[in-house]
PDB file of N, CA and C in Angstrom:
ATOM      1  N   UNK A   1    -157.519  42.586  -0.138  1.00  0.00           N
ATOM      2  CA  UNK A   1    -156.806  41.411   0.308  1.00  0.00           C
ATOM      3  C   UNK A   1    -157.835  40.333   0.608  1.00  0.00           C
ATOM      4  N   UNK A   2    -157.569  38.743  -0.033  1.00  0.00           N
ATOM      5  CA  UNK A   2    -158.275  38.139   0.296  1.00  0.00           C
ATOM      6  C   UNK A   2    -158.322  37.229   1.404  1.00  0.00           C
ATOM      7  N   UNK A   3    -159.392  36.844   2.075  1.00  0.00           N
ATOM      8  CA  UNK A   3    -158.987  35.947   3.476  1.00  0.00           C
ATOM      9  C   UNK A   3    -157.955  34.877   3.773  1.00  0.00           C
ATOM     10  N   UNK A   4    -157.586  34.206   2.506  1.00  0.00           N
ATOM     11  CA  UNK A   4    -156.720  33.521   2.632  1.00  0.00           C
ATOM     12  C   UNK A   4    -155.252  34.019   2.611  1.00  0.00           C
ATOM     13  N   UNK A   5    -155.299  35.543   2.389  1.00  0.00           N
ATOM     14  CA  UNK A   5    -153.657  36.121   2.557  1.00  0.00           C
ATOM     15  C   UNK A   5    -153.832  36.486   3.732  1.00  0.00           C
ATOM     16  N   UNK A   6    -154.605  37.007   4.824  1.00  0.00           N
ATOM     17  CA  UNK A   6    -154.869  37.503   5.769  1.00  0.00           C
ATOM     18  C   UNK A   6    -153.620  36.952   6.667  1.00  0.00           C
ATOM     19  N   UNK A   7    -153.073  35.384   6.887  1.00  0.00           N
ATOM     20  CA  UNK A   7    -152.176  34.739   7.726  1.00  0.00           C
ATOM     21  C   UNK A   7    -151.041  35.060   7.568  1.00  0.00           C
ATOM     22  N   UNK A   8    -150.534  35.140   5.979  1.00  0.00           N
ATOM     23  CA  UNK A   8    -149.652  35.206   5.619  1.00  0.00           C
ATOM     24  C   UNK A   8    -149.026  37.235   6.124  1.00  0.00           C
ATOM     25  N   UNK A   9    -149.797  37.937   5.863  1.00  0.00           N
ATOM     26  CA  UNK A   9    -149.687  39.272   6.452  1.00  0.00           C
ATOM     27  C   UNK A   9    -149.763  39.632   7.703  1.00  0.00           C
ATOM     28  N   UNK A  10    -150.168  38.964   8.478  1.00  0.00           N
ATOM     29  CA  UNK A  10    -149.848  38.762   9.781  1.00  0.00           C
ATOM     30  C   UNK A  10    -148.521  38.296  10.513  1.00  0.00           C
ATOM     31  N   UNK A  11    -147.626  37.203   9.614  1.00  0.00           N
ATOM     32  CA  UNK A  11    -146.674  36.908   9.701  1.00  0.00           C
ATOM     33  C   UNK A  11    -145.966  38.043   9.569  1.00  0.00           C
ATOM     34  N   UNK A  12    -145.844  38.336   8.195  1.00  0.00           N
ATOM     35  CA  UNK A  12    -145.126  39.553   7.588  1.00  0.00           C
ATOM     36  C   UNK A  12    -144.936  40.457   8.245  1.00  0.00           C
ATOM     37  N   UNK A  13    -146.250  41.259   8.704  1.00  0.00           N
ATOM     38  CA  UNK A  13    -145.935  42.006   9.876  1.00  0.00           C
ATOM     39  C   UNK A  13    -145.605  41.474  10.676  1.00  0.00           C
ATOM     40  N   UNK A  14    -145.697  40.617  11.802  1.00  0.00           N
ATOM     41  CA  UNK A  14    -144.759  40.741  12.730  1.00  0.00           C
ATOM     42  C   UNK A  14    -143.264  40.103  13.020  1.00  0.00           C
ATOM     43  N   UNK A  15    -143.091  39.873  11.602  1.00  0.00           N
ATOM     44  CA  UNK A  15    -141.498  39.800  10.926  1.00  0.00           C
ATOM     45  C   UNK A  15    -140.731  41.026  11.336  1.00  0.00           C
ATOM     46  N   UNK A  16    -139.375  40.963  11.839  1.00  0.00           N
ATOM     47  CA  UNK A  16    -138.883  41.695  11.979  1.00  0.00           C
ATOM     48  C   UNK A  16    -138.113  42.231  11.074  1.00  0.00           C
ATOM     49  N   UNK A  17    -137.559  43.297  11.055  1.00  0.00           N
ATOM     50  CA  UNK A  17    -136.551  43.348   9.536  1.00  0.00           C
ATOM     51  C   UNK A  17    -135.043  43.432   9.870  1.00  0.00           C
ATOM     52  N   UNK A  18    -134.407  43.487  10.467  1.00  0.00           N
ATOM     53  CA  UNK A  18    -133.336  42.952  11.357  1.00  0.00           C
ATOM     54  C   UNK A  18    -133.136  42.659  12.873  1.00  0.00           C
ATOM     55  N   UNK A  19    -132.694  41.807  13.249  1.00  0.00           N
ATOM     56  CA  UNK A  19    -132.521  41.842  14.379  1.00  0.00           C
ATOM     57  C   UNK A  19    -132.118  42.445  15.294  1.00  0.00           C
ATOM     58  N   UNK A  20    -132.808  43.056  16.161  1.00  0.00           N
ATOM     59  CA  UNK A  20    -132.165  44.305  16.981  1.00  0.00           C
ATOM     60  C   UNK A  20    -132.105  43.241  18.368  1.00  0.00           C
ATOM     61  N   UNK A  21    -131.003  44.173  19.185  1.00  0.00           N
ATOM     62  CA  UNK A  21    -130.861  43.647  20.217  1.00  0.00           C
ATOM     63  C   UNK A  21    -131.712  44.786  21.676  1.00  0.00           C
ATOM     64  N   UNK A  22    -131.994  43.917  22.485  1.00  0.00           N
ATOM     65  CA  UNK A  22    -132.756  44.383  23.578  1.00  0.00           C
ATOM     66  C   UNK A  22    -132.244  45.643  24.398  1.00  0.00           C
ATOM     67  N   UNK A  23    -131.651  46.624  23.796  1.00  0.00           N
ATOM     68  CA  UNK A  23    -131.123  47.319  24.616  1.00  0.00           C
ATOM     69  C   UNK A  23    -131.436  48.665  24.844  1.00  0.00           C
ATOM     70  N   UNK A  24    -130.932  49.565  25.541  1.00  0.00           N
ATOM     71  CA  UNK A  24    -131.586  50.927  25.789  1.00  0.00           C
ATOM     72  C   UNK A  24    -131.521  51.979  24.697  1.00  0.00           C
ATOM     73  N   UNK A  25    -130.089  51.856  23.785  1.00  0.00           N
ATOM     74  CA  UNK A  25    -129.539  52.432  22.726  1.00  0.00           C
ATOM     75  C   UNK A  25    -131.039  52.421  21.596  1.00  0.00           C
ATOM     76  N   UNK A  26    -131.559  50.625  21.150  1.00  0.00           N
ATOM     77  CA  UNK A  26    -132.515  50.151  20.172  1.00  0.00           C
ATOM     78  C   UNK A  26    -133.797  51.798  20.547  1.00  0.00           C
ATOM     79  N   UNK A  27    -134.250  50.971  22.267  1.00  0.00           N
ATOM     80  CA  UNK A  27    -135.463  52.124  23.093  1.00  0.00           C
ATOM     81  C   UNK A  27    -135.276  53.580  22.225  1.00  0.00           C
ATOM     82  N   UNK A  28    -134.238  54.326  22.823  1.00  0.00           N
ATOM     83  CA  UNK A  28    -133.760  55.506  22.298  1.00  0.00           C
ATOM     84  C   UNK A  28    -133.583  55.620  20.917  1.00  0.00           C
ATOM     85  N   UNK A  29    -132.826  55.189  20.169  1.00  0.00           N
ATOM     86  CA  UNK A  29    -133.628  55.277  19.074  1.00  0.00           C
ATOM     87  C   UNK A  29    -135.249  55.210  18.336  1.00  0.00           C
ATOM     88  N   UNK A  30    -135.857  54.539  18.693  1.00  0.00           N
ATOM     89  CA  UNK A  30    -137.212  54.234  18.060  1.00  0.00           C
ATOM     90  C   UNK A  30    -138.055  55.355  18.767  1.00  0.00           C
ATOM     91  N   UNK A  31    -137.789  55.445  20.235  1.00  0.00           N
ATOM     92  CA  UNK A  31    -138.223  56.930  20.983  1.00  0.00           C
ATOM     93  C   UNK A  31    -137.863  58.333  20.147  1.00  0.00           C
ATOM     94  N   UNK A  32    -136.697  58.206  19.382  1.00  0.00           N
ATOM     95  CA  UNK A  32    -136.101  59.405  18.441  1.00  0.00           C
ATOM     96  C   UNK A  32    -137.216  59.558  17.541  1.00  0.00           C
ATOM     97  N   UNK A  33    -137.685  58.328  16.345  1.00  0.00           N
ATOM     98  CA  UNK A  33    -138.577  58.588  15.557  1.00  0.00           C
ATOM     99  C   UNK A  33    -139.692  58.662  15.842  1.00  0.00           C
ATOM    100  N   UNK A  34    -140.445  58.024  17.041  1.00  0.00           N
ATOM    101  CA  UNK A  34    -141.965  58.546  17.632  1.00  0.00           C
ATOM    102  C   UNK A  34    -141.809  60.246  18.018  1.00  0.00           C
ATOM    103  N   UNK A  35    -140.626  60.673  18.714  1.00  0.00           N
ATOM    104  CA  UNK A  35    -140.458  62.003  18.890  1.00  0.00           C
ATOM    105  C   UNK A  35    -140.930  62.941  17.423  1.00  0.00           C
ATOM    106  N   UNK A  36    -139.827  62.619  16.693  1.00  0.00           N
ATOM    107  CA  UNK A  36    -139.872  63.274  15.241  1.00  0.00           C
ATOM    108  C   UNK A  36    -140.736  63.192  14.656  1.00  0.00           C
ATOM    109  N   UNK A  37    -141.342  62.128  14.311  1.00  0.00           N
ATOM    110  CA  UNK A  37    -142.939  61.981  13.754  1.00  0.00           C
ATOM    111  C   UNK A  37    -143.454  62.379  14.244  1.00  0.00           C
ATOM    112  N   UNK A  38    -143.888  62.526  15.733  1.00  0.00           N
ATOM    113  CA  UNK A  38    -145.017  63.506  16.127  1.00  0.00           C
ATOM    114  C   UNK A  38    -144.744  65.008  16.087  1.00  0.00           C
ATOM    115  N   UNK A  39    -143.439  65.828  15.590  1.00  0.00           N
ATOM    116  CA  UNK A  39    -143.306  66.749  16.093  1.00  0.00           C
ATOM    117  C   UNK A  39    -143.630  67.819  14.962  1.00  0.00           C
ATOM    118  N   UNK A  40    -144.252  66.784  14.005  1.00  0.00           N
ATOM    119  CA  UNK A  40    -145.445  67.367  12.525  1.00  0.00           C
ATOM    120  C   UNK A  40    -145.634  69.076  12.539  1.00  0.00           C
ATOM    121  N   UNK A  41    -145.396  70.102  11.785  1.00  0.00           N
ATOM    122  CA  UNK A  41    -146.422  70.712  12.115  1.00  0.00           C
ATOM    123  C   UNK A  41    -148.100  70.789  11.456  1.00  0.00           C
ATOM    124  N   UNK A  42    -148.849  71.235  12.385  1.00  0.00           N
ATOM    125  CA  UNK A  42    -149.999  71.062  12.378  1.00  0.00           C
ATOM    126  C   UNK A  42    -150.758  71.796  11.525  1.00  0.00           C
ATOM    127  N   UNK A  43    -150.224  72.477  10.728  1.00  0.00           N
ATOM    128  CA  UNK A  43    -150.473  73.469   9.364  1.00  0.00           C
ATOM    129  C   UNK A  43    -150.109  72.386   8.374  1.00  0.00           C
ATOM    130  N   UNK A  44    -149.318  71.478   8.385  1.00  0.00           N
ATOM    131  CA  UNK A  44    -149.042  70.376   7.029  1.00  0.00           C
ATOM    132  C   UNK A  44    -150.390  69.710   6.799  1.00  0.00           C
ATOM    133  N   UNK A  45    -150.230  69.115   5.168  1.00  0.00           N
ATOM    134  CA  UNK A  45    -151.371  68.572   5.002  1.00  0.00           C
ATOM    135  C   UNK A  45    -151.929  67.170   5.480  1.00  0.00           C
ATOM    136  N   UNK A  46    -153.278  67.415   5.653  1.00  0.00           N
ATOM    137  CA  UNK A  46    -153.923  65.978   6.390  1.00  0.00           C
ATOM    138  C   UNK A  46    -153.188  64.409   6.141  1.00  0.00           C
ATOM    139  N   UNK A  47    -152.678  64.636   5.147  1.00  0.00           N
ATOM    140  CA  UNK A  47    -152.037  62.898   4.449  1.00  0.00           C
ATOM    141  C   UNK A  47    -151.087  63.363   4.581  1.00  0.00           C
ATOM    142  N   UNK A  48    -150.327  63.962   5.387  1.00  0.00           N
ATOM    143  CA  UNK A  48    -148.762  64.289   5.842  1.00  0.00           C
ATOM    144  C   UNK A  48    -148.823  63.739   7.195  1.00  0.00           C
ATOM    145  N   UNK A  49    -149.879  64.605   7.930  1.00  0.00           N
ATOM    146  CA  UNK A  49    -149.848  64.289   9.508  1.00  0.00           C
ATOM    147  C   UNK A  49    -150.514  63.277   9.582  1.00  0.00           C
ATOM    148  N   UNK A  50    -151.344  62.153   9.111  1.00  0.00           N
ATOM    149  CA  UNK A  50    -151.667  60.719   9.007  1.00  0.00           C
ATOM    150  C   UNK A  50    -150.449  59.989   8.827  1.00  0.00           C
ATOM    151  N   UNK A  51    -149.538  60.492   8.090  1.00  0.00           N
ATOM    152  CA  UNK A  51    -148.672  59.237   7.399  1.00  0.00           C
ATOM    153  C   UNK A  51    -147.061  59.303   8.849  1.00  0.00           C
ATOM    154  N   UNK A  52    -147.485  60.686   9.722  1.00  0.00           N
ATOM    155  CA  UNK A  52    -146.452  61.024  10.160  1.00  0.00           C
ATOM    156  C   UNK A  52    -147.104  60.269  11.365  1.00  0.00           C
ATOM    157  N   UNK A  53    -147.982  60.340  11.895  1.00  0.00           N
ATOM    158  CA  UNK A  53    -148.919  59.954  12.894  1.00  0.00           C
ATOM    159  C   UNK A  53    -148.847  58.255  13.158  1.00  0.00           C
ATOM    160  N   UNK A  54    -149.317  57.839  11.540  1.00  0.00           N
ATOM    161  CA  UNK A  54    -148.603  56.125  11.904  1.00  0.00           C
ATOM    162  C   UNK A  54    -147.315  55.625  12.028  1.00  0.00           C
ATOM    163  N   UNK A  55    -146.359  56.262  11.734  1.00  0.00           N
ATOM    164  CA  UNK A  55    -144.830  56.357  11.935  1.00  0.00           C
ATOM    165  C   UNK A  55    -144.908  56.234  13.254  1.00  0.00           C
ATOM    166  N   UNK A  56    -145.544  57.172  13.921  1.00  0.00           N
ATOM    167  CA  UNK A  56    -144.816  57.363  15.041  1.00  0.00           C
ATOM    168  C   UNK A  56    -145.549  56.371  16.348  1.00  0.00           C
ATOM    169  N   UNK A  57    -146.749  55.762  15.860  1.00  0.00           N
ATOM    170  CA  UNK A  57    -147.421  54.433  16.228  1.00  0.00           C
ATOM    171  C   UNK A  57    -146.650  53.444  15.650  1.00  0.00           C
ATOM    172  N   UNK A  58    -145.675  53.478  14.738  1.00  0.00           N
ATOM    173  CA  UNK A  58    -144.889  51.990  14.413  1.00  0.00           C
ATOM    174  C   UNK A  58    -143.514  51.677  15.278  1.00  0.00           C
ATOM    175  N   UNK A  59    -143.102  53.241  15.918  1.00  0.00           N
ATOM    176  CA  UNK A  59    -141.911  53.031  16.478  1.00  0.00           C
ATOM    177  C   UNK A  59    -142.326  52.720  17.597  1.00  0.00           C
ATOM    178  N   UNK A  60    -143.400  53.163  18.139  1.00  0.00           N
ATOM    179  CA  UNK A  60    -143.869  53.104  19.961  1.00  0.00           C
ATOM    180  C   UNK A  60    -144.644  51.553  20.014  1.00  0.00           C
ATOM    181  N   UNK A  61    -144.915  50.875  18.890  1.00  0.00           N
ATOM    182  CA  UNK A  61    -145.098  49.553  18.768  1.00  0.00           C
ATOM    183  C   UNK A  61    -143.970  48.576  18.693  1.00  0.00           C
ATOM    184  N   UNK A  62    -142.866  49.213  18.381  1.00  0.00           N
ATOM    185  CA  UNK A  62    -141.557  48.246  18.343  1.00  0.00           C
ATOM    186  C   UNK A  62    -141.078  48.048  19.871  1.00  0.00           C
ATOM    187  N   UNK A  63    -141.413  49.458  20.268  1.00  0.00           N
ATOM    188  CA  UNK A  63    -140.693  49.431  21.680  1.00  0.00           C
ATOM    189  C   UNK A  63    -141.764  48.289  22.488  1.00  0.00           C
ATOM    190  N   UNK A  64    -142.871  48.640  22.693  1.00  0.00           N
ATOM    191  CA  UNK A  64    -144.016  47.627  23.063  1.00  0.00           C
ATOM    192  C   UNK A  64    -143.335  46.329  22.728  1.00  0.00           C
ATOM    193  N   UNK A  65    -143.064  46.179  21.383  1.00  0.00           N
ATOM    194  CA  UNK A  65    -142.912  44.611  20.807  1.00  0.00           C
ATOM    195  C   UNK A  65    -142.141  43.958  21.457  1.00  0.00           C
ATOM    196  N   UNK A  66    -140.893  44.990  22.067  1.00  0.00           N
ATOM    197  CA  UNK A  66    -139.700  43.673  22.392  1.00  0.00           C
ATOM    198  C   UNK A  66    -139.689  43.669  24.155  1.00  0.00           C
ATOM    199  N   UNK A  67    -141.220  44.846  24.373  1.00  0.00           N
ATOM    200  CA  UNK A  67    -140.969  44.766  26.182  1.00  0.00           C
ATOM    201  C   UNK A  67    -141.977  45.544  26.460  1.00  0.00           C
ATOM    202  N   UNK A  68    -143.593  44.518  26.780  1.00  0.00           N
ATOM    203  CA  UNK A  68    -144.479  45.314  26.821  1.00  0.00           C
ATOM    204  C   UNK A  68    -144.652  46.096  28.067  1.00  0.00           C
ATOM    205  N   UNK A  69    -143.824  45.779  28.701  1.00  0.00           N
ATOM    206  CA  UNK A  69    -143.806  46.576  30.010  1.00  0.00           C
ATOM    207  C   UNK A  69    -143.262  47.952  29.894  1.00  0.00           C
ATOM    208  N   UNK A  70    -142.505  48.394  28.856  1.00  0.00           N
ATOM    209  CA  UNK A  70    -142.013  49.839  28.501  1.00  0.00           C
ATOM    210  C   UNK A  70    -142.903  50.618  29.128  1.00  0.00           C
ATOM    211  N   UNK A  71    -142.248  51.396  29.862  1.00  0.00           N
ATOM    212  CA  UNK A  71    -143.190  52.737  30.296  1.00  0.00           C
ATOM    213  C   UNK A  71    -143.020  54.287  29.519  1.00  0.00           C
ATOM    214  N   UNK A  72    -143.183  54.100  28.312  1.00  0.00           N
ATOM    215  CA  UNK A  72    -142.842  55.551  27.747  1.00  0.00           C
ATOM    216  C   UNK A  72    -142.739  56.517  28.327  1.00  0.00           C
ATOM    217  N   UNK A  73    -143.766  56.923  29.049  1.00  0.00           N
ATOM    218  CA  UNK A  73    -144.113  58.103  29.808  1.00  0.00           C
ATOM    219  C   UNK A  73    -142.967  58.438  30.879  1.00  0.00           C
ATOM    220  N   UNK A  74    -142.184  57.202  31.442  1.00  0.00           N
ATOM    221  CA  UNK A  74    -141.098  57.369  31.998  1.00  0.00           C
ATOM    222  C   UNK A  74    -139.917  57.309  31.275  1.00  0.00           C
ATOM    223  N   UNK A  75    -139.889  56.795  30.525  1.00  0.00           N
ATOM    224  CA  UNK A  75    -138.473  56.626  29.464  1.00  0.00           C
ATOM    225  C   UNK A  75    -138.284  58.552  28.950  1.00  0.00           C
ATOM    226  N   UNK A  76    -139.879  58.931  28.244  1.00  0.00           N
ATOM    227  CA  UNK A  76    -139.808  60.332  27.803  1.00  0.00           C
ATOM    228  C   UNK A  76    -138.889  60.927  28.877  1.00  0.00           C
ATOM    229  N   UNK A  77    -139.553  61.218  29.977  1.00  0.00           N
ATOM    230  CA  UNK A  77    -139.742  62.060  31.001  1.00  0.00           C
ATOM    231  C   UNK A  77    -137.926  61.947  31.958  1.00  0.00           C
ATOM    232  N   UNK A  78    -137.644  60.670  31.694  1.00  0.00           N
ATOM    233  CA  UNK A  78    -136.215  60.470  32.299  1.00  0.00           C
ATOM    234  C   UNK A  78    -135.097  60.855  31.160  1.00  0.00           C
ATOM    235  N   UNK A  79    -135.663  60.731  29.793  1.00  0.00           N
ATOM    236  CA  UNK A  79    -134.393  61.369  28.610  1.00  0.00           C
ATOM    237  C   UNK A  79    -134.787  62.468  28.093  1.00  0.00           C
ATOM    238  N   UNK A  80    -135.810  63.657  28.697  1.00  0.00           N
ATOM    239  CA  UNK A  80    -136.312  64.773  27.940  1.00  0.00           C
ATOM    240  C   UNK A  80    -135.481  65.508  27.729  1.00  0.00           C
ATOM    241  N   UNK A  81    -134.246  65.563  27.607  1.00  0.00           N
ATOM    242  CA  UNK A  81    -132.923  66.782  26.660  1.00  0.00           C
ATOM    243  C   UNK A  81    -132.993  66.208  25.924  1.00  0.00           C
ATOM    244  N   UNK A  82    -132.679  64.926  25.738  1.00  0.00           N
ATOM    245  CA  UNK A  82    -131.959  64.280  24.818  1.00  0.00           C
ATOM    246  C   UNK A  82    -133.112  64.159  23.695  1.00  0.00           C
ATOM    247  N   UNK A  83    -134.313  63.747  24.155  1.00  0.00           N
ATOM    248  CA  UNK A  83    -135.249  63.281  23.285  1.00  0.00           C
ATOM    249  C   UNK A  83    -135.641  65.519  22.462  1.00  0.00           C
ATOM    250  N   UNK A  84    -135.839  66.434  23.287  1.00  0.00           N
ATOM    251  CA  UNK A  84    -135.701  67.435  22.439  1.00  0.00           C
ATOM    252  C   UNK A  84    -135.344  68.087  22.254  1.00  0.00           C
ATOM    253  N   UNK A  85    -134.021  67.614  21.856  1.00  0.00           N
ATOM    254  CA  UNK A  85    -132.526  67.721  21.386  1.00  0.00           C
ATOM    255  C   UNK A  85    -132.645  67.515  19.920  1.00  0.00           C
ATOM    256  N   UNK A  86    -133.648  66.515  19.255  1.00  0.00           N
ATOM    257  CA  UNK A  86    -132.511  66.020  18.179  1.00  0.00           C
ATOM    258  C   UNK A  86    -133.608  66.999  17.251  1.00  0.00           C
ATOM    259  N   UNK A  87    -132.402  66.322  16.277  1.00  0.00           N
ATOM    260  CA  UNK A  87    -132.389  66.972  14.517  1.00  0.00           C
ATOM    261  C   UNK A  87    -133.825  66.377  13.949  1.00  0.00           C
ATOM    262  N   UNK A  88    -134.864  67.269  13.824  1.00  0.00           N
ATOM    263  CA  UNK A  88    -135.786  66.157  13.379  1.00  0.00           C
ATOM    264  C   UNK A  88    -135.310  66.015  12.314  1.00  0.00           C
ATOM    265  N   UNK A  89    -135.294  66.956  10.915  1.00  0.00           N
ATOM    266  CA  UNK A  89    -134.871  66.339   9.774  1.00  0.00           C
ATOM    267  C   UNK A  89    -133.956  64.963   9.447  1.00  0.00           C
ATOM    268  N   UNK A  90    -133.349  65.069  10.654  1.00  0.00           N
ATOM    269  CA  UNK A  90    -132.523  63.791  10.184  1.00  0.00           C
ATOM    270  C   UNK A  90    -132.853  62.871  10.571  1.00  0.00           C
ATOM    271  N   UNK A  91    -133.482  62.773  11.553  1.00  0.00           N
ATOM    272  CA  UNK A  91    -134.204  61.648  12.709  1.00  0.00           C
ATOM    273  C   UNK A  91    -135.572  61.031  11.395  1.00  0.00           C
ATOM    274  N   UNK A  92    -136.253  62.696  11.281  1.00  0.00           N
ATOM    275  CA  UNK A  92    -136.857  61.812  10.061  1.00  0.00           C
ATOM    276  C   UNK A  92    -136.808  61.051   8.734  1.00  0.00           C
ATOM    277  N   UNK A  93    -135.508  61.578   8.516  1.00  0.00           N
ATOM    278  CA  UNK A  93    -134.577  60.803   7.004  1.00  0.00           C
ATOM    279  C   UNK A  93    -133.877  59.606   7.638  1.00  0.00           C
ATOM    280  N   UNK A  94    -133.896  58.985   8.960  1.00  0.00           N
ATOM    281  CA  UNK A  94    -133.283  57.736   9.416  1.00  0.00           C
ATOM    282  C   UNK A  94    -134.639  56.863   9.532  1.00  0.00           C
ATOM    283  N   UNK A  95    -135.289  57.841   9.713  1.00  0.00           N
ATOM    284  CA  UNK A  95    -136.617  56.611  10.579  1.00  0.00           C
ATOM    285  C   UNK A  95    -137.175  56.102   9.187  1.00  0.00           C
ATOM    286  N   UNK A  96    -137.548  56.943   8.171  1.00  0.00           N
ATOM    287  CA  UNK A  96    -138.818  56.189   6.999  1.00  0.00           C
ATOM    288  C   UNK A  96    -137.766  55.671   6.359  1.00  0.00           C
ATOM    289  N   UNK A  97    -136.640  55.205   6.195  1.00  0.00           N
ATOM    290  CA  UNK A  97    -136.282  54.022   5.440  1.00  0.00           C
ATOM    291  C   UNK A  97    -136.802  53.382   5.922  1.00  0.00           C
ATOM    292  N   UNK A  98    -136.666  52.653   7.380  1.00  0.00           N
ATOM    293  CA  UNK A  98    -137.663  51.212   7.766  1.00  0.00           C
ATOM    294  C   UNK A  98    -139.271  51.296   7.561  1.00  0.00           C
ATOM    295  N   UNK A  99    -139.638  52.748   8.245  1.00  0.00           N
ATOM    296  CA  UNK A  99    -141.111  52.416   7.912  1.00  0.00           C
ATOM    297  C   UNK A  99    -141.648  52.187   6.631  1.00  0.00           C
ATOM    298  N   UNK A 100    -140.607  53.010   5.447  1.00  0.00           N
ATOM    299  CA  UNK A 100    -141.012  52.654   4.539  1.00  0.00           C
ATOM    300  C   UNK A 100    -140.785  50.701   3.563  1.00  0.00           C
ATOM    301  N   UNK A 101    -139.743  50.582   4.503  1.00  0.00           N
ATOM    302  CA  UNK A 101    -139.635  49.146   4.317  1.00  0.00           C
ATOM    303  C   UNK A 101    -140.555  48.311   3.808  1.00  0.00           C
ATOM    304  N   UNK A 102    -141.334  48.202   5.362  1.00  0.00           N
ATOM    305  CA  UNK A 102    -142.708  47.788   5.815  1.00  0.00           C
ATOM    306  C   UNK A 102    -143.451  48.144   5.162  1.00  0.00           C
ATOM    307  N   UNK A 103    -143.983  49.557   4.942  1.00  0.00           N
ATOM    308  CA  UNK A 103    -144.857  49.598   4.150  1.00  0.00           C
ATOM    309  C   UNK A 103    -144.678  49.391   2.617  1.00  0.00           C
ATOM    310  N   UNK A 104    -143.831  48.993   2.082  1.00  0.00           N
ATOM    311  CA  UNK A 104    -143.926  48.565   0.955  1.00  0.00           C
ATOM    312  C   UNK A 104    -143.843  47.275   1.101  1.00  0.00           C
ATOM    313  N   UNK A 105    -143.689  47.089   1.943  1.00  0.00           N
ATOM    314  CA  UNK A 105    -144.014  45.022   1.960  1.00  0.00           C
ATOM    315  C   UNK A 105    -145.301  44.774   2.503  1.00  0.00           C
ATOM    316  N   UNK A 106    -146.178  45.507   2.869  1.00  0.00           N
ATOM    317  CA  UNK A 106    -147.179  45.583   3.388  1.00  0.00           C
ATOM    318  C   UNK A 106    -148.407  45.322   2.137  1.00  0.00           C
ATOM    319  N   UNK A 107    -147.741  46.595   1.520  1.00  0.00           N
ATOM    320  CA  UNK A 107    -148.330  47.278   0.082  1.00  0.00           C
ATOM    321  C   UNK A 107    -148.740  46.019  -1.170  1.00  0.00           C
ATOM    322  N   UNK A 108    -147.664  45.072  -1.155  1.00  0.00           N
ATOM    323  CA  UNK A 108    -147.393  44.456  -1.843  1.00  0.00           C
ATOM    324  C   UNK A 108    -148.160  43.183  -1.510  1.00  0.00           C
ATOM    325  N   UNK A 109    -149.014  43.019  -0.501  1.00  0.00           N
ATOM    326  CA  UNK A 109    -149.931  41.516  -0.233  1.00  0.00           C
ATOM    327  C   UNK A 109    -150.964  41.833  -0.964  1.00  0.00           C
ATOM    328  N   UNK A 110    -151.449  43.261  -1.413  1.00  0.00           N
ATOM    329  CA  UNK A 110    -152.778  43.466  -1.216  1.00  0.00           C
ATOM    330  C   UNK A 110    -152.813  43.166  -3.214  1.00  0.00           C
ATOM    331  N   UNK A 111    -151.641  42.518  -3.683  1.00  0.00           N
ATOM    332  CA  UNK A 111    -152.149  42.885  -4.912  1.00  0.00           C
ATOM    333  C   UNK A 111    -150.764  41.958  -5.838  1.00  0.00           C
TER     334      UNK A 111
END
């Protein structure tokens, strides 16, 4: 990527891809896919648990994004049934449509 796209990808990223609204439902969800993405196992291959690893840094960055005051550590710790409760398979077949969104719009400055 050359320096002069550098602005333009900066935008991009921090473009949103729909508008979500500020609410606890949005939190809990995006907490669903940082859950699921991290919950990798650790026998998968290295470019599995990298790709699962930034997933789950893109959802805990959304939550950051719309309220940097989020306290994960309390959000976890106050919904822990719920959070390991869910379906990862499905949690993970909901979450990489968006990440993969992004990363194909990401993909696409560099070239």
């Amino acid at each position: 990527m050359t320096l002069s796209r550098l602005p333009l990808a900066l935008m991009l990223a921090a473009t949103p891809l729909p508008a979500f609204a500020q609410s606890a439902e949005t939190a809990m969800a995006d907490m669903k896919c940082m859950m699921a993405a991290g919950s990798i196992d650790p026998a998968s291959p290295k470019e599995q648990q990298d790709a699962m690893m930034l997933m789950a840094v893109f959802y805990v960055g959304k939550v950051y994004g719309r309220n940097p005051a989020f306290d994960v550590s309390g959000f976890v710790n106050q919904n822990k049934a719920e959070l390991e409760a869910i379906d990862v398979a499905a949690e993970i077949q909901r979450c990489t449509g968006e990440f993969g969104k992004r990363g194909e719009a990401l993909s696409k400055l560099g070239g």
